[in-house]
N, C-alpha and C. Protein backbone atom coordinates (compact mmCIF):
# COMPACT_ATOMS: atom_id res chain seq x y z
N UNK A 1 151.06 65.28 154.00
CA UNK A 1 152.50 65.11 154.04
C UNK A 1 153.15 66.32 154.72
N UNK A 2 153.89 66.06 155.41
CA UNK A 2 154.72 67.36 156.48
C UNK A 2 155.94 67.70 155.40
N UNK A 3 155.72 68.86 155.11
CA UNK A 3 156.52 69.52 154.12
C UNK A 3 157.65 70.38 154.77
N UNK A 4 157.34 70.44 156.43
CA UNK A 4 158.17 71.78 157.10
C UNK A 4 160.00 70.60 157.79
N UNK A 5 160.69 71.72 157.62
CA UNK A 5 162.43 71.02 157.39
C UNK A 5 162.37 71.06 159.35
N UNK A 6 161.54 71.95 159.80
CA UNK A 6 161.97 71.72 161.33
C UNK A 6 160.65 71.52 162.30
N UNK A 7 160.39 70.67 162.89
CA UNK A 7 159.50 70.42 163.67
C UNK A 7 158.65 71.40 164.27
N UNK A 8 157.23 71.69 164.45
CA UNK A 8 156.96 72.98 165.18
C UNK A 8 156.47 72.39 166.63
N UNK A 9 156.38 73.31 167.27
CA UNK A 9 156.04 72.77 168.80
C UNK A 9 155.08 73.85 169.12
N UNK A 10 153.92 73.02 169.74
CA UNK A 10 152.68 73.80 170.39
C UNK A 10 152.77 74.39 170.87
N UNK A 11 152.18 75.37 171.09
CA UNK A 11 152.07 76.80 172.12
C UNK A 11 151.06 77.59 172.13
N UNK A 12 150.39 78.29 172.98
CA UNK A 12 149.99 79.10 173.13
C UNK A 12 150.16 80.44 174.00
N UNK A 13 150.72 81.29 173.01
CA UNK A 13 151.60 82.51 173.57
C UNK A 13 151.21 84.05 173.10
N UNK A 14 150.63 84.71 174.03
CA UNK A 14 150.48 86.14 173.26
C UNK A 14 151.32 86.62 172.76
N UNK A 15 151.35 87.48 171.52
CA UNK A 15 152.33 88.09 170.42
C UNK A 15 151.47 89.24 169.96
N UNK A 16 152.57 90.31 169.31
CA UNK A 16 151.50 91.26 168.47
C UNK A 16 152.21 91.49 167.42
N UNK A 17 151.19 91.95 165.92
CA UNK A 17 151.72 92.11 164.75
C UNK A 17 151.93 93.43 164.83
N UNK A 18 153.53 94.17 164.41
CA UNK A 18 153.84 95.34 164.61
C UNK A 18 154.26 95.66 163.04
N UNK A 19 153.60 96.78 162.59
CA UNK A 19 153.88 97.18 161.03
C UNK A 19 153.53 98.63 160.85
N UNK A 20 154.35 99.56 160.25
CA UNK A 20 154.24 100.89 159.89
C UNK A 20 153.69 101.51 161.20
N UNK A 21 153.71 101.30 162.31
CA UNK A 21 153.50 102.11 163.29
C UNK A 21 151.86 101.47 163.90
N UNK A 22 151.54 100.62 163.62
CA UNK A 22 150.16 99.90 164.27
C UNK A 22 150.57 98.45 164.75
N UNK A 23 149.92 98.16 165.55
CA UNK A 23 150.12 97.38 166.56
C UNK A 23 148.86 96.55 166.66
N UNK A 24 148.72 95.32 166.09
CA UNK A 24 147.45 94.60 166.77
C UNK A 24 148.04 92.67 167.03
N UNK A 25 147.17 92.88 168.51
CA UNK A 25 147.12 91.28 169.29
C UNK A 25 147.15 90.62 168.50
N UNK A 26 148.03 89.36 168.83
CA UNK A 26 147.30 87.94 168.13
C UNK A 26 148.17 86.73 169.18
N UNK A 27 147.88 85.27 168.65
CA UNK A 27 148.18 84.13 169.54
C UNK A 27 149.09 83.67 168.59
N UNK A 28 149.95 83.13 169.17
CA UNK A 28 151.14 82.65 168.55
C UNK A 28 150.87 80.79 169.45
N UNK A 29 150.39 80.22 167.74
CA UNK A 29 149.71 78.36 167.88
C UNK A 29 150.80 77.55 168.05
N UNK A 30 151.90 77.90 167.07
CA UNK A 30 152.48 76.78 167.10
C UNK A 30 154.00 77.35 166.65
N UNK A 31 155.23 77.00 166.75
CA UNK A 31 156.44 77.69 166.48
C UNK A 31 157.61 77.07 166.27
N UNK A 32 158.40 77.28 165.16
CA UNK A 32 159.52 76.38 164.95
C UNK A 32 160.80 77.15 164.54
N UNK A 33 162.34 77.04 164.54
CA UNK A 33 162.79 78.14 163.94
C UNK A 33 162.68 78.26 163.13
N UNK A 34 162.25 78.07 162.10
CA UNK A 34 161.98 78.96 160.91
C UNK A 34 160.51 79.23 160.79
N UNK A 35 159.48 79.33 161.40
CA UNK A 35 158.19 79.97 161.21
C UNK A 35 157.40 79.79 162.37
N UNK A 36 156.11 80.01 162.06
CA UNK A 36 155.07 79.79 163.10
C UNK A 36 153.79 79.98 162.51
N UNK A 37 152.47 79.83 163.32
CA UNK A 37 151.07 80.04 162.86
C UNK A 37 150.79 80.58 164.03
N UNK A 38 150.15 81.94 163.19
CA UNK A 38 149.49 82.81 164.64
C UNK A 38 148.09 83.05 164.22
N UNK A 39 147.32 83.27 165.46
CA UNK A 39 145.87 83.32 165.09
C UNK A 39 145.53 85.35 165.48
N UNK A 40 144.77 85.57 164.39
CA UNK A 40 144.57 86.73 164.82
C UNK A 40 142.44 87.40 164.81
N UNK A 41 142.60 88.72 165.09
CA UNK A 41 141.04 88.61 164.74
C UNK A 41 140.61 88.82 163.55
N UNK A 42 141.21 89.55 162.52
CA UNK A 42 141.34 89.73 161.56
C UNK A 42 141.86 89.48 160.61
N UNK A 43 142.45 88.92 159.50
CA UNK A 43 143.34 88.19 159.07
C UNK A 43 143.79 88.98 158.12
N UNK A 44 142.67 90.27 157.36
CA UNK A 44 142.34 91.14 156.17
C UNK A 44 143.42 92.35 156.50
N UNK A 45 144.14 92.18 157.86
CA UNK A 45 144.33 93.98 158.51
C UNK A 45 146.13 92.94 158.74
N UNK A 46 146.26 91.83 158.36
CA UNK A 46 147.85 91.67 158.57
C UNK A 46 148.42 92.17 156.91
N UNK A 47 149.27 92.73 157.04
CA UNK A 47 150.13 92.63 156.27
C UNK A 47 151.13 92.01 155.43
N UNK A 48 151.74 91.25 154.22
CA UNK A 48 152.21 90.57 153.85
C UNK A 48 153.87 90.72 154.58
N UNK A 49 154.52 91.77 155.11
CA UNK A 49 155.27 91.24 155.87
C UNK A 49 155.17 92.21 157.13
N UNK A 50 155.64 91.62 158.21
CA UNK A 50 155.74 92.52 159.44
C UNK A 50 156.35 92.22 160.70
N UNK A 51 156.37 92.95 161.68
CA UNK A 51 157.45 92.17 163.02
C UNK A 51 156.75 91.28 163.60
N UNK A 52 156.40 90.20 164.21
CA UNK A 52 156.13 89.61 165.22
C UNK A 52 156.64 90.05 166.44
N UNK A 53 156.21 90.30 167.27
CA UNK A 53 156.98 90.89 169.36
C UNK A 53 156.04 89.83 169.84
N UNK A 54 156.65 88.80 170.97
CA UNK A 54 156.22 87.99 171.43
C UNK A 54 156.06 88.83 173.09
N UNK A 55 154.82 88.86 173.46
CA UNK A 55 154.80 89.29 174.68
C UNK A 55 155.68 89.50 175.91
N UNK A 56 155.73 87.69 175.91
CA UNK A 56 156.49 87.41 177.20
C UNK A 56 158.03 88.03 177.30
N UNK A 57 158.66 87.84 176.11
CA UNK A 57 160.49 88.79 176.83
C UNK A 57 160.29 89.55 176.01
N UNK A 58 159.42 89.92 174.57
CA UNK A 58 159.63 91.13 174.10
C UNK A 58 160.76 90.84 173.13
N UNK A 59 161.04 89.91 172.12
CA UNK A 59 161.30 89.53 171.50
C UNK A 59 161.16 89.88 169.95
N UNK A 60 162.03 90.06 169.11
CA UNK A 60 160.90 90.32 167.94
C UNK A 60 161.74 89.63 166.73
N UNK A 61 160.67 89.17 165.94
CA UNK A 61 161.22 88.28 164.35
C UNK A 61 160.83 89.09 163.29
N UNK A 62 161.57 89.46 162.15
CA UNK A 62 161.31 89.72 160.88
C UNK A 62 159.97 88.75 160.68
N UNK A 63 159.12 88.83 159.83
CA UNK A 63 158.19 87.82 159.29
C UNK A 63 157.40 88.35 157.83
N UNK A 64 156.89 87.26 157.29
CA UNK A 64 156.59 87.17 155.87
C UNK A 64 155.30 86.08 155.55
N UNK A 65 154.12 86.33 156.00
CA UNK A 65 152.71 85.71 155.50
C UNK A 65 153.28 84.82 153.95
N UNK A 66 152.89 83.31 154.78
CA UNK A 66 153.14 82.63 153.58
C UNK A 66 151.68 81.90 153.38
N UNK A 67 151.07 81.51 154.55
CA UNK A 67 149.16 80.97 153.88
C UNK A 67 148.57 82.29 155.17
N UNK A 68 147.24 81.80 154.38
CA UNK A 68 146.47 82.39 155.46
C UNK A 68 144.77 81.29 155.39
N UNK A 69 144.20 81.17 156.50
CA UNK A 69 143.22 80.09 156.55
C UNK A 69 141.89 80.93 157.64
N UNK A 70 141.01 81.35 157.51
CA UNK A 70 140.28 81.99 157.96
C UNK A 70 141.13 83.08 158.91
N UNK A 71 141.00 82.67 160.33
CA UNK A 71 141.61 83.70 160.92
C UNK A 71 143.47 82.96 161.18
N UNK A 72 143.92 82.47 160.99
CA UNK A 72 144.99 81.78 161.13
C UNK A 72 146.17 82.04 160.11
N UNK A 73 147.16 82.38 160.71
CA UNK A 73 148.00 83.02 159.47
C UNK A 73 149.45 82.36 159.77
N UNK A 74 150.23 81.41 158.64
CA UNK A 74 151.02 80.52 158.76
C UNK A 74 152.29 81.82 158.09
N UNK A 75 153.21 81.61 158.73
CA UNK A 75 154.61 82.95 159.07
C UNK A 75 155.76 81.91 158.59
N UNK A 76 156.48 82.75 157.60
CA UNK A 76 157.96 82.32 157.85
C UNK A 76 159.24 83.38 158.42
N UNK A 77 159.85 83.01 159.40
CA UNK A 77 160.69 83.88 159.88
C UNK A 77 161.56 84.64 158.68
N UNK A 78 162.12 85.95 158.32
CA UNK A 78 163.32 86.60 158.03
C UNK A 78 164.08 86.63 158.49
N UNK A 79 165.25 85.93 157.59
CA UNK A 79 166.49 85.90 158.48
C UNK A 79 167.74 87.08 158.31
C-alpha cells in the first residue's frame, strides 16, 4: 500500500551526505517534495539527521533518516 501523501519520481542523481564537517557520496533514487531514497556505500556512517547537497546546482535540504534497507536510506525532508 503507498503510504507517501506526494508522488516520488525516479532519478538518478549524484548527492552528498554533509554532517558535522564530513562529507560522503551517495545517489539520490527517487525524490518527492517531501523526501527521497538515496543509496549510499555505507549505510552504518549516515547519520540520523543531516544535509543532503545535490550535485548538480548545489542545492541543499535539511534531512532526517526515516528507514534504512541494506545500503538504501529512505529521507524525509526538514522543513
Amino acid at each position: 500500500m503507498e503510504r507517501r501523501r506526494h508522488p516520488r519520481t525516479d532519478v538518478n542523481e549524484p548527492a552528498y551526505v554533509s554532517s558535522g564537517g564530513s562529507v560522503m557520496g551517495c545517489t539520490v533514487c527517487n525524490i518527492s517534495a517531501e523526501g527521497a531514497a538515496i543509496d549510499v556505500a555505507n549505510a552504518a556512517f549516515v547519520p540520523s539527521r543531516f544535509r543532503l547537497v545535490m550535485a548538480a546546482d548545489r542545492s541543499v535540504r535539511d534531512c532526517e533518516v526515516v528507514w534504512i534497507q541494506d545500503n538504501r536510506i529512505g529521507i524525509s525532508f526538514l522543513t
